[in-house]
N, C-alpha and C. Protein backbone atom coordinates (compact mmCIF):
# COMPACT_ATOMS: atom_id res chain seq x y z
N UNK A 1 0.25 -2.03 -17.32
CA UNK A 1 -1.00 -1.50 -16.76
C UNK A 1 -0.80 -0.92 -15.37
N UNK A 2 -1.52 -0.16 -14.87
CA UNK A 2 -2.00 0.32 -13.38
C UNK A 2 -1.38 -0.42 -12.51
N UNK A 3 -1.54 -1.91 -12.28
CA UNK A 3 -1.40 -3.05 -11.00
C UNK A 3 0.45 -3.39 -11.40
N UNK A 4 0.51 -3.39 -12.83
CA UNK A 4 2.39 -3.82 -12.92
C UNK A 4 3.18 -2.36 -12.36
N UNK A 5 2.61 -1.30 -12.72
CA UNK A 5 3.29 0.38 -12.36
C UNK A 5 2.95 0.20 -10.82
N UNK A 6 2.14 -0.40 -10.52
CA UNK A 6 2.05 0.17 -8.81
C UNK A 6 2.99 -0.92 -8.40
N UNK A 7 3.50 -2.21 -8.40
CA UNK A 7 4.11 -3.31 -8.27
C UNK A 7 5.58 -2.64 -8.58
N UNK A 8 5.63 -1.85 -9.70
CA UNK A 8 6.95 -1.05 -9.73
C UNK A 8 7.86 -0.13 -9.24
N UNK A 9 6.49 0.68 -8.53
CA UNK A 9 6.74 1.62 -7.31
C UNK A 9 7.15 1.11 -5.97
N UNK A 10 6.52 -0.29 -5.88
CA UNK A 10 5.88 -1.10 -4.73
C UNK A 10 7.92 -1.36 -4.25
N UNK A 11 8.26 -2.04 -5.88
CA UNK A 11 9.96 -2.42 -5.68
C UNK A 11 10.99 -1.86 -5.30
N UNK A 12 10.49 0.36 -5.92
CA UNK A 12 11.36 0.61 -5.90
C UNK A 12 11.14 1.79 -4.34
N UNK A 13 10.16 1.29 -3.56
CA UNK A 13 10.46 1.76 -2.28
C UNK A 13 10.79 1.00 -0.99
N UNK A 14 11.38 -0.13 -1.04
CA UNK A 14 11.84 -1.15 -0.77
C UNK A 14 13.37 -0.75 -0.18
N UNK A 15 13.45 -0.82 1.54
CA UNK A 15 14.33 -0.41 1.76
C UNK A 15 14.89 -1.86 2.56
N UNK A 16 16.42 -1.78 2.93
CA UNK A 16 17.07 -3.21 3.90
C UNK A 16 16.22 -2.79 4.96
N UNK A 17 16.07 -1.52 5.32
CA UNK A 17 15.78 -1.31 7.15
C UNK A 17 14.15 -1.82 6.97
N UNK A 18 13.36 -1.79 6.03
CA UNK A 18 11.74 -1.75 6.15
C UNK A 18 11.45 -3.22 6.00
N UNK A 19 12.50 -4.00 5.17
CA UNK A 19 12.26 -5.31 5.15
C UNK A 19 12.64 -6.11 6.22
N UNK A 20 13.75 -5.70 7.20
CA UNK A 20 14.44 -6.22 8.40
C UNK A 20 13.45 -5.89 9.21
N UNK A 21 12.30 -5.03 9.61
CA UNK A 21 11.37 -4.27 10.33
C UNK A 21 10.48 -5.33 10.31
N UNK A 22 9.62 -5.79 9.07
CA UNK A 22 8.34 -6.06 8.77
C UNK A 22 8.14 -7.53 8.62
N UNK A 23 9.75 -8.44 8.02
CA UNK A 23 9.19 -9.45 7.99
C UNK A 23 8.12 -10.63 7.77
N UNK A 24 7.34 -10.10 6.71
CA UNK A 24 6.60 -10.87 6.38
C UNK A 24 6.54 -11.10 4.51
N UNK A 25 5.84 -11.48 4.22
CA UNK A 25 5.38 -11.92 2.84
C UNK A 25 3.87 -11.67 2.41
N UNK A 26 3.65 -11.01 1.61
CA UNK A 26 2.03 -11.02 0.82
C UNK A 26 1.66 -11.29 -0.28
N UNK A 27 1.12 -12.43 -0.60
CA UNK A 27 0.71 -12.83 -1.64
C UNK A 27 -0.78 -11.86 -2.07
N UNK A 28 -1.11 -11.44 -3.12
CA UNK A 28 -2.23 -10.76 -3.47
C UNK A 28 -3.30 -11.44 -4.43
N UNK A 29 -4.63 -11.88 -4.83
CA UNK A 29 -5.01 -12.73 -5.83
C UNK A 29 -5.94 -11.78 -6.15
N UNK A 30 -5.54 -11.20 -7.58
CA UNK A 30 -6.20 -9.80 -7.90
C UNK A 30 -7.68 -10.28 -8.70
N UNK A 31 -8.57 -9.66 -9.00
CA UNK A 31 -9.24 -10.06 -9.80
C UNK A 31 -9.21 -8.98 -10.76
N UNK A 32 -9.82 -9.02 -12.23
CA UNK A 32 -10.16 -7.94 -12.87
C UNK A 32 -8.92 -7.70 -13.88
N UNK A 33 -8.75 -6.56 -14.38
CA UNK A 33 -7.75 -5.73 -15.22
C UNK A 33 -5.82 -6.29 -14.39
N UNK A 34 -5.61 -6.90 -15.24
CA UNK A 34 -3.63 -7.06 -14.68
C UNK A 34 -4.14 -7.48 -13.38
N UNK A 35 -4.93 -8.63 -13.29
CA UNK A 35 -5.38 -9.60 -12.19
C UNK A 35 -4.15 -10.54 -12.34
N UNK A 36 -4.64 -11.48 -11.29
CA UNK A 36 -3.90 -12.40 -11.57
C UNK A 36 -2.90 -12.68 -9.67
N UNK A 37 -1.87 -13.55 -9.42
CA UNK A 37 -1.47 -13.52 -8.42
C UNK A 37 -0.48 -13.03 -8.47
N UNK A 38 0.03 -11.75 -7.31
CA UNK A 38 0.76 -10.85 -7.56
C UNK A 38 1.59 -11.62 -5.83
N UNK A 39 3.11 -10.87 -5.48
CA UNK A 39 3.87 -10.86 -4.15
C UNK A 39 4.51 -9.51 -3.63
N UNK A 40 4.38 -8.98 -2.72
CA UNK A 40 5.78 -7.99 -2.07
C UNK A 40 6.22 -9.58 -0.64
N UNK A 41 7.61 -9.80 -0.98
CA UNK A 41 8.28 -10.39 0.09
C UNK A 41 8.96 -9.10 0.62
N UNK A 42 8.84 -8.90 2.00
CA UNK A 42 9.48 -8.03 2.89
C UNK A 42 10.02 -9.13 3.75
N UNK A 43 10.36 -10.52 3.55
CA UNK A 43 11.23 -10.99 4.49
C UNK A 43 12.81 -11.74 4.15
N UNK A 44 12.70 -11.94 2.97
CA UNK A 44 14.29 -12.35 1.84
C UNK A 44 14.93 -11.00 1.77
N UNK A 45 16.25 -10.96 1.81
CA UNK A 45 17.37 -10.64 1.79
C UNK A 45 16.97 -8.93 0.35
N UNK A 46 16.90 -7.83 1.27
CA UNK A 46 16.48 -6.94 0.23
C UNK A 46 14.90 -7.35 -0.66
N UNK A 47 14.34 -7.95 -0.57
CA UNK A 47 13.25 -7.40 -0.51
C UNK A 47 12.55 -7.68 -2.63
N UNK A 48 11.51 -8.05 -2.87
CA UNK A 48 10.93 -8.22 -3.99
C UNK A 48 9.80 -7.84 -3.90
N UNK A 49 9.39 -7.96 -5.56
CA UNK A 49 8.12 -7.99 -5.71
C UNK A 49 7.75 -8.16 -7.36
N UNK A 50 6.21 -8.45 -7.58
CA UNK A 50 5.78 -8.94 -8.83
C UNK A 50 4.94 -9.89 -9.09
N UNK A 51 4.83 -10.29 -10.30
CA UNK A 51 3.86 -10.90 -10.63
C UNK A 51 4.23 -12.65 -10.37
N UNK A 52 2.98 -13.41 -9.75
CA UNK A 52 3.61 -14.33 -9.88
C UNK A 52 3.23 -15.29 -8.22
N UNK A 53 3.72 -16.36 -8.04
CA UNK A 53 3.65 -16.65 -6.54
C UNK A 53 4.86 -16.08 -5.64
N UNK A 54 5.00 -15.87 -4.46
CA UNK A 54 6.01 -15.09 -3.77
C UNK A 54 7.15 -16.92 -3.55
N UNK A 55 8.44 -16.49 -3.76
CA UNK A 55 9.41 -16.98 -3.43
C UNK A 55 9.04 -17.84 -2.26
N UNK A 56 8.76 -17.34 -1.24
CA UNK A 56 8.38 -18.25 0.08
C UNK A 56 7.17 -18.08 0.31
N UNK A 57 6.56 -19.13 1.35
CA UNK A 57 5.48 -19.07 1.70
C UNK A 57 4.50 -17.63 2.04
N UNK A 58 3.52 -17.12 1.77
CA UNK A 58 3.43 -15.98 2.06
C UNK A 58 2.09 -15.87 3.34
N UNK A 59 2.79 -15.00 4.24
CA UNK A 59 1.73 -14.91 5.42
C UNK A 59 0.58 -13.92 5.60
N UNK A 60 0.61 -13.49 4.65
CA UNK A 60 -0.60 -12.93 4.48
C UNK A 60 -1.15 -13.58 2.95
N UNK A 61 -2.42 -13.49 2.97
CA UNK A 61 -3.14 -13.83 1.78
C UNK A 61 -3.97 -12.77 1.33
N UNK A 62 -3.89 -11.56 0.06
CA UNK A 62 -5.34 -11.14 0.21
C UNK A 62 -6.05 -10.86 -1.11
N UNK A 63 -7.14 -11.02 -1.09
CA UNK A 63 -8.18 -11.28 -2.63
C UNK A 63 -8.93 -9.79 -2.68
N UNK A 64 -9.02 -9.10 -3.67
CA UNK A 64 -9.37 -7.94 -4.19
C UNK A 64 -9.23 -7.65 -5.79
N UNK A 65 -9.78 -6.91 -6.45
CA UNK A 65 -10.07 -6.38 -7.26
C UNK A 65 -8.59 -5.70 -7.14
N UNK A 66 -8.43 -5.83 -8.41
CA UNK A 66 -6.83 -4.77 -8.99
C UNK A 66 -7.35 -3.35 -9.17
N UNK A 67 -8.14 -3.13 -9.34
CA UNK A 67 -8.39 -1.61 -9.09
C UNK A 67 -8.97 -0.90 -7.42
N UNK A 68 -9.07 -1.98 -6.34
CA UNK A 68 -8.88 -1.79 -4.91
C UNK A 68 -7.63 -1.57 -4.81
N UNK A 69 -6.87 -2.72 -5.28
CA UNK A 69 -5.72 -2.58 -5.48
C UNK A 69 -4.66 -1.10 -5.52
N UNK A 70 -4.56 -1.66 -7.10
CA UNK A 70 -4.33 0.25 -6.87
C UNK A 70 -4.49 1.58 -6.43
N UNK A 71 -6.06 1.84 -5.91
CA UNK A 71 -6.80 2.76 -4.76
C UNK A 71 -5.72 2.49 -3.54
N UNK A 72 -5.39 1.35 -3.31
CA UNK A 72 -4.89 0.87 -1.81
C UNK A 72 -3.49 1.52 -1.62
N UNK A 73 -2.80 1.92 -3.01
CA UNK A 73 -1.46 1.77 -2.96
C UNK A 73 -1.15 3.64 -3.63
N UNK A 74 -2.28 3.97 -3.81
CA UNK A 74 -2.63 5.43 -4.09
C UNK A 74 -2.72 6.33 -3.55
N UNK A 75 -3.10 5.96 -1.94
CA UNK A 75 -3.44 6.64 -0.75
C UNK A 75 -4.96 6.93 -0.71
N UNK A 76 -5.76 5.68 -1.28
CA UNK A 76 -7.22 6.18 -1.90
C UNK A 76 -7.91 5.50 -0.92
N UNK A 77 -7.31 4.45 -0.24
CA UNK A 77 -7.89 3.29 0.53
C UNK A 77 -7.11 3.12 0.94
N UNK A 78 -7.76 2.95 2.43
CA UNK A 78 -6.56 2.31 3.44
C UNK A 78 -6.81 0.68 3.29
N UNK A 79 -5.63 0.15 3.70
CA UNK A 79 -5.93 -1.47 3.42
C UNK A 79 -7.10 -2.44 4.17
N UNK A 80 -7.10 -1.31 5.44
CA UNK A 80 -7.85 -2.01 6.66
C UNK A 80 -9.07 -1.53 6.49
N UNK A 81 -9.41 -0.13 5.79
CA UNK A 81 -10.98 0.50 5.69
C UNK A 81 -11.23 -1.27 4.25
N UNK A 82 -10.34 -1.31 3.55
CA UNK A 82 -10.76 -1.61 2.46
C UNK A 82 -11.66 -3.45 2.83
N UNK A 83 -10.90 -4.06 3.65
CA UNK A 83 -11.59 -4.85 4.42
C UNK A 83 -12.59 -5.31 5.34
N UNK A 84 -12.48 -4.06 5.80
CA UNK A 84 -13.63 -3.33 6.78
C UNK A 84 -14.97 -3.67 6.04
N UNK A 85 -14.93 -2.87 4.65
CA UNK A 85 -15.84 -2.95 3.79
C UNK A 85 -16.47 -3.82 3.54
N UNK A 86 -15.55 -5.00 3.51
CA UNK A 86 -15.97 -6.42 3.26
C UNK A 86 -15.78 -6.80 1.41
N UNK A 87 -14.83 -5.47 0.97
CA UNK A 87 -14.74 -5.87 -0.76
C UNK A 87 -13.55 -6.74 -0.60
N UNK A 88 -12.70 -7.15 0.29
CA UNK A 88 -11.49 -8.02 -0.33
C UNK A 88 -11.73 -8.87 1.18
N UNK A 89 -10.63 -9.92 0.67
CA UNK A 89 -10.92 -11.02 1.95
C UNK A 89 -9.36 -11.03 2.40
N UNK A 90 -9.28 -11.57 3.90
CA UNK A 90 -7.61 -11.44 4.12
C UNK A 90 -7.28 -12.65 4.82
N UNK A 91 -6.41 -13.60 4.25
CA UNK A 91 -5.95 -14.66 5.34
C UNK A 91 -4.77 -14.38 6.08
N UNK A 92 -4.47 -14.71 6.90
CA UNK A 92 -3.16 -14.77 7.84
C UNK A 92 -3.15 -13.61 8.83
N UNK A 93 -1.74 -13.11 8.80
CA UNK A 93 -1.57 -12.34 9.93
C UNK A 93 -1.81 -10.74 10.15
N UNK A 94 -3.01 -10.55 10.28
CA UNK A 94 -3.63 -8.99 10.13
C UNK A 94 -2.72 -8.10 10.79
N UNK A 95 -2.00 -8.06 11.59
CA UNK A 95 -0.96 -7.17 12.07
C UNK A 95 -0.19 -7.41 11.18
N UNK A 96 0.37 -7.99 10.18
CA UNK A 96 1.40 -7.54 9.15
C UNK A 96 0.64 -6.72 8.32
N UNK A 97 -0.94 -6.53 8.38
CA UNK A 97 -0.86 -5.96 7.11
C UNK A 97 -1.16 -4.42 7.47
N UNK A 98 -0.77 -4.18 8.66
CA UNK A 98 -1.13 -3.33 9.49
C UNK A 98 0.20 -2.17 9.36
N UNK A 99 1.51 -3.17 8.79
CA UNK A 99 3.21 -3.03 9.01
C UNK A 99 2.60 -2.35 7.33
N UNK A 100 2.05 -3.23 6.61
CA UNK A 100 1.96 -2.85 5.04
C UNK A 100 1.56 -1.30 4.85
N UNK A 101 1.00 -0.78 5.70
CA UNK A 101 0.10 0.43 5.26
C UNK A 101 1.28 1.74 5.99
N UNK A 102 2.34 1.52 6.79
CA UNK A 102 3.14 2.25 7.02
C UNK A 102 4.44 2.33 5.86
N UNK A 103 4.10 1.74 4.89
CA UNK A 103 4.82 1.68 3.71
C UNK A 103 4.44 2.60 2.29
N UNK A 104 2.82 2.27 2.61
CA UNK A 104 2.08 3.12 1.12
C UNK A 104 2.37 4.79 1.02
């Protein structure tokens, strides 16, 4: 679906220099269509992503709709308008997710 293809893109733009940069972890808790709890780790050794809980603890937390989701990762929504909004909720460290949107 939509949320595993964008998770696929998500892997394969995944560079050593962007993960050595950004350092962090995001756990995602989608709701809706290929919901479910999704990860990009940008702080392990080269870098993951997928379905699932993230490998390590993750410092960001954020809850949205899988089709925000995908808008987000589309160039349809910025991550920060998308919060702004008040449609998704974000725990942890808002300047990482700040690192996230110089990636999309």
């Amino acid at each position: 679906g939509p949320v595993a293809e964008t998770f696929r893109v998500i892997q394969g733009a995944m560079t050593e220099e962007y993960v050595r940069s950004t350092q962090g972890v995001f756990q995602f808790e989608l709701s809706g269509d290929g919901g479910g709890t999704w990860y990009i780790d940008l702080k392990t050794k080269g870098g993951s992503a997928g379905f699932g809980k993230p490998p390590v603890t993750a410092d960001v937390v954020m809850s949205m709709s899988s089709a925000d989701f995908v808008k987000m990762f589309t160039e349809k929504l910025k991550p920060f308008m998308a919060f702004m909004s008040g449609n998704s909720g974000i725990i942890g460290d808002m300047m990482l997710t700040l690192s996230l949107e110089k990636m999309l």
